[in-house]
Protein backbone atom coordinates (compact mmCIF):
# COMPACT_ATOMS: atom_id res chain seq x y z
CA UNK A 1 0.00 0.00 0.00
CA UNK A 2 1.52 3.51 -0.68
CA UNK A 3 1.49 6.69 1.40
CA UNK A 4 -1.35 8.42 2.82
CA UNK A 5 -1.82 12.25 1.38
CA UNK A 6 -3.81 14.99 3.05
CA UNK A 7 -5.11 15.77 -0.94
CA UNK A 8 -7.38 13.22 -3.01
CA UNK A 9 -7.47 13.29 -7.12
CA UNK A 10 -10.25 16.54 -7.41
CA UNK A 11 -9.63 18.51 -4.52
CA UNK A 12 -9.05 22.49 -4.79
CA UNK A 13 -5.95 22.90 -2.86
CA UNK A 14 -3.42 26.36 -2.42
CA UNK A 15 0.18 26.52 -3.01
CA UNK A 16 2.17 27.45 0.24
CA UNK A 17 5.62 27.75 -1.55
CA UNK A 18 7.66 28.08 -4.80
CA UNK A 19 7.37 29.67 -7.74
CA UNK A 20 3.42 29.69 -7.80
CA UNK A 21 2.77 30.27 -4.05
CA UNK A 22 -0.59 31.76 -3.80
CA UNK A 23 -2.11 29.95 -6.73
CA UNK A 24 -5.17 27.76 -6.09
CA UNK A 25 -6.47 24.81 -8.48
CA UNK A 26 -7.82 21.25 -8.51
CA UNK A 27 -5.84 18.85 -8.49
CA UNK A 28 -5.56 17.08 -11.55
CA UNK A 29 -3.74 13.96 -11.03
CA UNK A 30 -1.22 12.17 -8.19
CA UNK A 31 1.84 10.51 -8.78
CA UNK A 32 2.14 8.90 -4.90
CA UNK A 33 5.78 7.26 -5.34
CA UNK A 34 7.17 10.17 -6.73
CA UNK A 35 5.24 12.11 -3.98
CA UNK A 36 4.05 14.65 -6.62
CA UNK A 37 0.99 16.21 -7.85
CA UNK A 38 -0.56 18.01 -11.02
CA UNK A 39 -2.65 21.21 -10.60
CA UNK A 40 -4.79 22.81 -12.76
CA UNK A 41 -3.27 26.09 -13.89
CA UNK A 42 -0.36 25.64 -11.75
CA UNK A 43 3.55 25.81 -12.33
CA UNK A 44 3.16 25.49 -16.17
CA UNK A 45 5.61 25.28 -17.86
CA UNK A 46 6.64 25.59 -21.95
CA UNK A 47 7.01 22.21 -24.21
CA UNK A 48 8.36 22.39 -27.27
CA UNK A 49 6.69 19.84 -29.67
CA UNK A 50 7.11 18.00 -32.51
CA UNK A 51 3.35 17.45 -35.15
CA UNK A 52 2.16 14.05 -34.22
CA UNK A 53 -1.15 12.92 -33.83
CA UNK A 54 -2.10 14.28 -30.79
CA UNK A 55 -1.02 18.13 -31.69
CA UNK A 56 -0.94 18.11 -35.58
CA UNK A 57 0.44 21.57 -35.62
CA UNK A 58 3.48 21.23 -32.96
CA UNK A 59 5.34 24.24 -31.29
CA UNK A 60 5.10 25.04 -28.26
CA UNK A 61 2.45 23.69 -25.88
CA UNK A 62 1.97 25.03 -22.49
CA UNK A 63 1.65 22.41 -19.68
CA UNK A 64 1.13 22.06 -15.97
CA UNK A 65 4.48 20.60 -14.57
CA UNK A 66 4.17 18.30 -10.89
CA UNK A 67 4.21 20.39 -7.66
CA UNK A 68 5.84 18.66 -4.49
CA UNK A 69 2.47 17.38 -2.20
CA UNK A 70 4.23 18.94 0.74
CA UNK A 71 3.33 22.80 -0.95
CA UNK A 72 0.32 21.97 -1.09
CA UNK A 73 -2.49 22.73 1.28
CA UNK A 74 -6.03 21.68 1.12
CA UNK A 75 -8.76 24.68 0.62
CA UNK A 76 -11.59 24.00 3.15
CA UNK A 77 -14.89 23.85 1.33
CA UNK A 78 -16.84 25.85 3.98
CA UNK A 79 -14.77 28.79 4.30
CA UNK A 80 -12.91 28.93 1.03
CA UNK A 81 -9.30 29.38 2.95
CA UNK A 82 -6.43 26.88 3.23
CA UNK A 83 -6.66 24.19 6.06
CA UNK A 84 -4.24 21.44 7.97
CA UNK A 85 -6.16 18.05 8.00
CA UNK A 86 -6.64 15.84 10.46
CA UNK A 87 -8.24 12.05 10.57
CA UNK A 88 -10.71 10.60 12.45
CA UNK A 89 -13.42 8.00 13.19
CA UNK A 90 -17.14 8.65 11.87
CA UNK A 91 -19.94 7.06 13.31
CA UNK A 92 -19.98 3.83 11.04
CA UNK A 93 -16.12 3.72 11.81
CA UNK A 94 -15.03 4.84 8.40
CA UNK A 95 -11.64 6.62 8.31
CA UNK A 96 -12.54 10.58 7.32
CA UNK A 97 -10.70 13.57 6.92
CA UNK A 98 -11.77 16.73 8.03
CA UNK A 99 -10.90 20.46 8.68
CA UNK A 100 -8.21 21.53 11.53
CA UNK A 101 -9.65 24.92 11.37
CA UNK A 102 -13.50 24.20 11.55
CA UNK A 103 -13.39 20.50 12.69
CA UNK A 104 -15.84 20.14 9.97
CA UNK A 105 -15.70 17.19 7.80
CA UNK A 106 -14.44 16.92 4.12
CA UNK A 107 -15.81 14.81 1.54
């Protein structure tokens, strides 16, 4: 089994650090062994391409480049702001995460 994040596949989350500190997107995809994630609209970056199928014209394409999950923090639903998250117990003793700030919990 690989490591436990504090950020799922679709959740809006802020970056704390780097380059794009500030910036908030969803997050697009998880790469859990490299410990990485991909943001929407985040730290893109230029590739220069050749025509192929895919992009028939070529140049350059911009793209979002992986973020480290550690500059990332989770945007709490409820409030809109950036949040630590904890886990806990719910009442039919499923594991759930939810908001340090509002103790609310986050689906």
């Amino acid at each position: 089994m690989g490591r436990k994040y504090h950020i799922k596949k679709g959740d809006t989350v802020y970056v704390i650090s780097g380059e794009s500190k500030g910036q908030q997107g969803r997050v697009l995809d998880l790469q859990i062994k490299k410990g990485k994630a991909i943001v929407e609209g985040v730290n893109m970056v230029s590739r220069h391409t050749k025509p192929s199928a895919k992009h028939t014209q070529g140049g350059i394409i911009k793209k979002e480049a992986p973020v480290t999950v550690s500059n990332l923090m989770l945007v709490d639903p409820s409030t809109g702001k950036p949040t630590r998250i904890g886990r806990r117990y719910d009442e039919k003793n499923n594991l759930v995460r939810y908001s340090k700030k509002t103790g609310e919990e986050i689906k």
